[in-house]
Protein backbone atom coordinates (compact mmCIF):
# COMPACT_ATOMS: atom_id res chain seq x y z
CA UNK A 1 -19.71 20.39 10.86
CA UNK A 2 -19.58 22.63 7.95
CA UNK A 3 -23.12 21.94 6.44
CA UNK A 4 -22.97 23.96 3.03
CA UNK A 5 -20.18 21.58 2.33
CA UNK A 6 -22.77 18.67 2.38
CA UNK A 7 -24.92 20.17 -0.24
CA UNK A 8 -22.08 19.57 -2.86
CA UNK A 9 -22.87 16.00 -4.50
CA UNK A 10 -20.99 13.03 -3.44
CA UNK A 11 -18.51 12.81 -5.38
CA UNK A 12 -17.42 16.00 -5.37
CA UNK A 13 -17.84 15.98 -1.46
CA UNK A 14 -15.33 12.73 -1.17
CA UNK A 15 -12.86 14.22 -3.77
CA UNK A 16 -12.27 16.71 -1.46
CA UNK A 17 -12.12 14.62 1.64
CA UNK A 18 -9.99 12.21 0.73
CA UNK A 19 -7.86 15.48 -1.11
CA UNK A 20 -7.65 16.47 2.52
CA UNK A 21 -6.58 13.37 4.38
CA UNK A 22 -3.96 12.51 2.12
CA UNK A 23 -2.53 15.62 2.15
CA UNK A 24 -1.98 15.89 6.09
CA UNK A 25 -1.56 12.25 6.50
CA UNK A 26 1.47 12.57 4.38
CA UNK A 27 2.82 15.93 5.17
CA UNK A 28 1.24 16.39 8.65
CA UNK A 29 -0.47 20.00 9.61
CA UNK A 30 2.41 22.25 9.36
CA UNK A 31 3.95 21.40 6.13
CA UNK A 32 0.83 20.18 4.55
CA UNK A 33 -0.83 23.33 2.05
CA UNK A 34 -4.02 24.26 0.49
CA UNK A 35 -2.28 24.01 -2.55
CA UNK A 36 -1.48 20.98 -2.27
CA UNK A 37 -4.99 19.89 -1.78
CA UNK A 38 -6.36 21.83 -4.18
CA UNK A 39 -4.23 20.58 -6.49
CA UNK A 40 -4.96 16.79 -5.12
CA UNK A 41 -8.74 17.83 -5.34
CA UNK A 42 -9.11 19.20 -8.87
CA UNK A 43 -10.68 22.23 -7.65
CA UNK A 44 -10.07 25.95 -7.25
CA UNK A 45 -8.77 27.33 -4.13
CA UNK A 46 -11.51 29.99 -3.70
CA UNK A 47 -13.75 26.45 -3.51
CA UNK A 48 -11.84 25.24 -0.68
CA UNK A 49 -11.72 28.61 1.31
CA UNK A 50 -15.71 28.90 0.65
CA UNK A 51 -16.32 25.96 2.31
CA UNK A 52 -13.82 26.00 4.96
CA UNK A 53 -11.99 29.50 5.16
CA UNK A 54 -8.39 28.57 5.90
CA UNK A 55 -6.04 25.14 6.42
CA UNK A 56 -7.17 24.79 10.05
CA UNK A 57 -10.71 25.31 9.13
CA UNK A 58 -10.20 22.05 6.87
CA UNK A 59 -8.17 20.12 9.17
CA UNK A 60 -11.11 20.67 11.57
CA UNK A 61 -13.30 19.71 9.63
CA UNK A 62 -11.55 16.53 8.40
CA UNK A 63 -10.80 15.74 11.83
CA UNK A 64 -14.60 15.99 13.12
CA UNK A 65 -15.69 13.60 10.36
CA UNK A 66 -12.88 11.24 10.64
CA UNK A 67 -13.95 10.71 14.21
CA UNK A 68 -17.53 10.42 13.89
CA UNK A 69 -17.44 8.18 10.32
CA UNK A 70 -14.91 5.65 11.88
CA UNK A 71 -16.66 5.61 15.48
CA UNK A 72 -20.01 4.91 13.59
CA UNK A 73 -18.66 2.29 11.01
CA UNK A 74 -17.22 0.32 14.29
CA UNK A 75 -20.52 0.96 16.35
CA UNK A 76 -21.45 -1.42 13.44
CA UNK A 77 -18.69 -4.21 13.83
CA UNK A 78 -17.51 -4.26 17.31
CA UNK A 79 -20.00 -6.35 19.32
CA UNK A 80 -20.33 -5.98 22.72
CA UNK A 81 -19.68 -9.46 24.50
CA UNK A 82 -17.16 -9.59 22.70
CA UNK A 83 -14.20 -10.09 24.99
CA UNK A 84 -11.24 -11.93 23.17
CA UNK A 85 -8.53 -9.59 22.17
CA UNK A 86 -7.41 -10.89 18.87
CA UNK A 87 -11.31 -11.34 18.38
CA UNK A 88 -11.60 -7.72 19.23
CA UNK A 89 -8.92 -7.04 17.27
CA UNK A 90 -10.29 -8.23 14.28
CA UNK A 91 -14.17 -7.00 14.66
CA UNK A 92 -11.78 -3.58 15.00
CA UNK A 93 -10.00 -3.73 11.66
CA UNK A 94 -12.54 -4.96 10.08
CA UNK A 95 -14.71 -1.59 10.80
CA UNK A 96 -11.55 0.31 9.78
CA UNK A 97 -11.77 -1.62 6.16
CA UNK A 98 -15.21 -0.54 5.54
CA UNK A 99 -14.02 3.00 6.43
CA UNK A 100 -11.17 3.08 4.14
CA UNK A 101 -12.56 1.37 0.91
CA UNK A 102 -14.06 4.74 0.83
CA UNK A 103 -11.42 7.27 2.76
CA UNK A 104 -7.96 4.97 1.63
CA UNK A 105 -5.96 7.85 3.95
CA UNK A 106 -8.42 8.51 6.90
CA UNK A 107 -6.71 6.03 9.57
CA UNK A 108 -3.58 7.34 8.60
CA UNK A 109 -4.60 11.00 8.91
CA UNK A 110 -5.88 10.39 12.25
CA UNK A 111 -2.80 8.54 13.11
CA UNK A 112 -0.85 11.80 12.16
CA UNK A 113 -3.21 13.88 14.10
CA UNK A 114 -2.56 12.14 17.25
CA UNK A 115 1.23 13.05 16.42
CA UNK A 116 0.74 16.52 15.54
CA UNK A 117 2.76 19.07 17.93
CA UNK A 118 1.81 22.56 15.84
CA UNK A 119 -0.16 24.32 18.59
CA UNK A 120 -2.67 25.34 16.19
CA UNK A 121 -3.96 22.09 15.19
CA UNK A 122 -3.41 20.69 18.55
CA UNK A 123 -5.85 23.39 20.36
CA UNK A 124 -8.18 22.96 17.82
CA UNK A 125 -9.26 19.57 17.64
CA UNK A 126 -8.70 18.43 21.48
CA UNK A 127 -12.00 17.70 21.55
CA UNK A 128 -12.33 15.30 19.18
CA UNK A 129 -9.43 14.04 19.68
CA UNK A 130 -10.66 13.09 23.16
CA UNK A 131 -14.05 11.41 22.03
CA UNK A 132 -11.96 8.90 19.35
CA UNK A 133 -9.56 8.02 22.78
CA UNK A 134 -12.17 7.72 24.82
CA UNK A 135 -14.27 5.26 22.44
CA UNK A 136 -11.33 3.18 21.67
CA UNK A 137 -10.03 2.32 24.92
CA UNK A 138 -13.90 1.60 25.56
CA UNK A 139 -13.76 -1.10 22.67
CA UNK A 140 -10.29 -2.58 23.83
CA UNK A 141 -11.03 -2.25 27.73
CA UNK A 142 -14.37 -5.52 26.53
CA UNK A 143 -10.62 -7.26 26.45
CA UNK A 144 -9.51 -6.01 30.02
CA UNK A 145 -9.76 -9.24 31.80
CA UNK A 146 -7.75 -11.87 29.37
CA UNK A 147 -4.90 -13.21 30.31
CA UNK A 148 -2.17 -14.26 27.92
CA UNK A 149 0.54 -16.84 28.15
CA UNK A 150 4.25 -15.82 29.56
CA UNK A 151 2.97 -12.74 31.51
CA UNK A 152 2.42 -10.50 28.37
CA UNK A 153 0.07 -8.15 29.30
CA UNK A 154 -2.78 -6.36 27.90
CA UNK A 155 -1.44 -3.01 27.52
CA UNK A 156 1.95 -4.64 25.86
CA UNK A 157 -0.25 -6.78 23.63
CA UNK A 158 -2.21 -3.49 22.31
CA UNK A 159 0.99 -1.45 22.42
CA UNK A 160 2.71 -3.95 19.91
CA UNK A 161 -0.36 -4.14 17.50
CA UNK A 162 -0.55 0.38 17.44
CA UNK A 163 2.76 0.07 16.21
CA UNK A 164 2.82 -3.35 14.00
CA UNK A 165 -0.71 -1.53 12.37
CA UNK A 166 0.91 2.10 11.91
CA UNK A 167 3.89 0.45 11.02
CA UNK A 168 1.84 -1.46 7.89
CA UNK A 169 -0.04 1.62 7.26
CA UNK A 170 3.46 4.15 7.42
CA UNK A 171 5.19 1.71 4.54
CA UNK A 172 1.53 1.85 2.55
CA UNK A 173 2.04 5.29 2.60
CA UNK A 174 5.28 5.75 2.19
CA UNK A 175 4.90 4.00 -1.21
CA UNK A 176 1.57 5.66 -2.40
CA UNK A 177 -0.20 2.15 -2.18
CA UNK A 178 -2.30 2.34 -0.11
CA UNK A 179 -4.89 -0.81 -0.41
CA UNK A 180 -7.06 -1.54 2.76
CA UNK A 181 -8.20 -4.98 1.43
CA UNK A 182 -4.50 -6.49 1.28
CA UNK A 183 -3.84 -4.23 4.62
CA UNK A 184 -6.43 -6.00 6.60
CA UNK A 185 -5.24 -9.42 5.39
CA UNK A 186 -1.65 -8.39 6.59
CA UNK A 187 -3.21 -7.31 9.59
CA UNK A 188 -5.31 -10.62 10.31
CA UNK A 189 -2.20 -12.65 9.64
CA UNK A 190 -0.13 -11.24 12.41
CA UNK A 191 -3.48 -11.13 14.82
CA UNK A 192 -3.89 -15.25 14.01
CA UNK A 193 -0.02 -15.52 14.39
CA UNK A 194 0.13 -13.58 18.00
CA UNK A 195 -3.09 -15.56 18.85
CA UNK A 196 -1.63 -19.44 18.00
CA UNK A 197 1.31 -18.00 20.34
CA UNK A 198 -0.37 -15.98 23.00
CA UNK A 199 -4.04 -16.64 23.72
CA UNK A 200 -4.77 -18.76 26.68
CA UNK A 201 -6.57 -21.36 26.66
């Protein structure tokens, strides 16, 4: 972590995080520029290259904090005997809210990162990368052992909801609105739909 960064104030710190994340979660690393977060951020360039020296050295640094924010905002939700998918599910999302009422873009950017092919950005951040993998098939493996009606299984059951949530989150984005308090009740709505027709008693 880049710790002169964190002795800017708050605002000024999240201005240029969120700058960041919506810049790469709508461009992606190679076509995303430090322009265009400048720009995004209100600041000067030479501010963004003190702090982080080049476009990788931000995406890094974006990625890093993505990780650990959202992995400690769902240490918070996600409770451990927990073992109901769609309950999971929800506990889940619901971290992911609290996340984004302050970073709007940061699922989305992390989303895009795990899409990324330039080399650059993909050698870079394999490591973290790894960790937020690693800690969410953790949280959905509480979930292993359910069984749902008509043979569906687990991994076909979290396969539909990456894309039914990226797909809500893509269309957000697409249309520069994005609002995590109507996404979540989007998202709840298909998780109590799927769970009326799947779940087993």
């Amino acid at each position: 972590m880049n710790d002169k960064f964190f002795d800017l104030k708050r605002e000024k710190q999240d201005r240029i995080i969120n700058a960041g994340l919506k810049v790469f979660a709508k461009h992606g690393y190679r076509h995303a520029t430090t322009d265009d977060i400048v720009k995004e951020a209100g600041i000067s360039k030479g501010l963004l290259f003190h702090y982080f020296t080049n476009k990788v050295g931000a995406y890094v640094f974006l990625m890093d904090y993505s990780v650990r924010f959202l992995l400690l905002e769902l240490s918070q939700t996600v409770k451990k005997d927990t073992n109901n998918f769609f309950e999971l599910l929800k506990q889940i999302e619901f971290g992911k809210l609290q996340v984004l009422k302050n970073y709007p873009y940061m699922q989305a950017f992390l989303d895009k990162a795990f899409e990324e092919e330039c080399l650059e950005a993909l050698e870079e951040c394999e490591l973290q990368k790894e960790v937020y993998r690693a800690k969410m098939e953790e949280y959905y493996g509480q979930a292993k052992e359910q069984k749902f009606k008509n043979n569906v299984t687990h991994e076909q059951m979290q396969e539909l909801f990456r894309y039914l949530i990226s797909g809500i989150t893509t269309e957000s984005i697409a249309l520069d609105t994005v609002q995590p308090e109507f996404m979540y009740i989007r998202i709840c709505e298909y998780v109590d739909m799927m769970r009326k027709a799947y779940d087993e008693i």
